[in-house]
Protein backbone atom coordinates (compact mmCIF):
# COMPACT_ATOMS: atom_id res chain seq x y z
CA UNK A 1 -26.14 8.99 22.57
CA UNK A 2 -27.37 11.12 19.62
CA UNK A 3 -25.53 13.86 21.28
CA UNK A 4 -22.51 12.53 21.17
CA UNK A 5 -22.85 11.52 17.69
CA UNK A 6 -24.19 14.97 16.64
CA UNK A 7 -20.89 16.38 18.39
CA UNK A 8 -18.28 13.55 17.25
CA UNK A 9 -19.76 12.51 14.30
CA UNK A 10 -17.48 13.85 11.22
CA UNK A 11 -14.80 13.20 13.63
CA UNK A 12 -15.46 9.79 14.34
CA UNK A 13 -15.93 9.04 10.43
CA UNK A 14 -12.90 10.78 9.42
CA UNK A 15 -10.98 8.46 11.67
CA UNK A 16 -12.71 5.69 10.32
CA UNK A 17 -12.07 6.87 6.78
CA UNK A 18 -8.21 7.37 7.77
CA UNK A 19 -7.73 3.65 9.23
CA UNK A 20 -9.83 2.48 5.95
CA UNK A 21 -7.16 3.39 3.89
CA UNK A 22 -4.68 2.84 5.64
CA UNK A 23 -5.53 -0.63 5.81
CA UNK A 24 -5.82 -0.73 2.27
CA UNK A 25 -2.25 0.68 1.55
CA UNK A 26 -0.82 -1.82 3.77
CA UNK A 27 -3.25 -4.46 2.06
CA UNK A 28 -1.74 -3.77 -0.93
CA UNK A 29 2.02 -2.62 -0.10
CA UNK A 30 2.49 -5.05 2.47
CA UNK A 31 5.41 -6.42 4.32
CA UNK A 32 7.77 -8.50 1.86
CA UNK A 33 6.67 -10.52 -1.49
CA UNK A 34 3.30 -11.66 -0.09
CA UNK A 35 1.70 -8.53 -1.78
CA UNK A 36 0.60 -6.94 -5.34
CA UNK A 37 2.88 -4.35 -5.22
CA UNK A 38 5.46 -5.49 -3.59
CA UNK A 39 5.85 -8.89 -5.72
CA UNK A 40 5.58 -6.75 -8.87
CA UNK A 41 7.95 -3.90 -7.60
CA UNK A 42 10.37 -6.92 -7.09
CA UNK A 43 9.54 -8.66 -10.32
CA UNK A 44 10.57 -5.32 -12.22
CA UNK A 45 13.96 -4.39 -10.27
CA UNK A 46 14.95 -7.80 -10.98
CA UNK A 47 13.79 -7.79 -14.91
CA UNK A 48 16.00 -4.50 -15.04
CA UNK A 49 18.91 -5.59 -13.23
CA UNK A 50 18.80 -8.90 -15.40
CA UNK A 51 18.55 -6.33 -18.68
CA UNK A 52 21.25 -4.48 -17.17
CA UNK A 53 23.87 -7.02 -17.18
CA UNK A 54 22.88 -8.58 -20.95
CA UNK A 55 23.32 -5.19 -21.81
CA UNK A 56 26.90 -5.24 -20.48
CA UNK A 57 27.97 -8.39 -21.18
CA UNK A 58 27.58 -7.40 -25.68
């Protein structure tokens, strides 16, 4: 066993390290308007698009 992990070590906690965050962008990004990004990223294109036409309606 402590062979294998002296051989496979960095490997095996680089592709922890890689899923890590990868779970965290998806965490965060996620799928639709259940997330922090992707309920403010929809919160600003409507705020401009709502600017937008006030602008062209004066």
């Amino acid at each position: 066993m402590q062979e294998i992990i002296k051989e496979y070590g960095p490997a095996l906690l680089a592709v922890i390290a890689v899923i890590s965050l990868t779970a965290l962008i998806v965490a965060l990004i996620g799928k639709g308007e259940g997330s922090v990004v992707g309920t403010q990223f929809a919160t600003l294109i409507k705020g401009f698009f709502t600017k937008a036409n006030a602008a062209l309606v004066n």
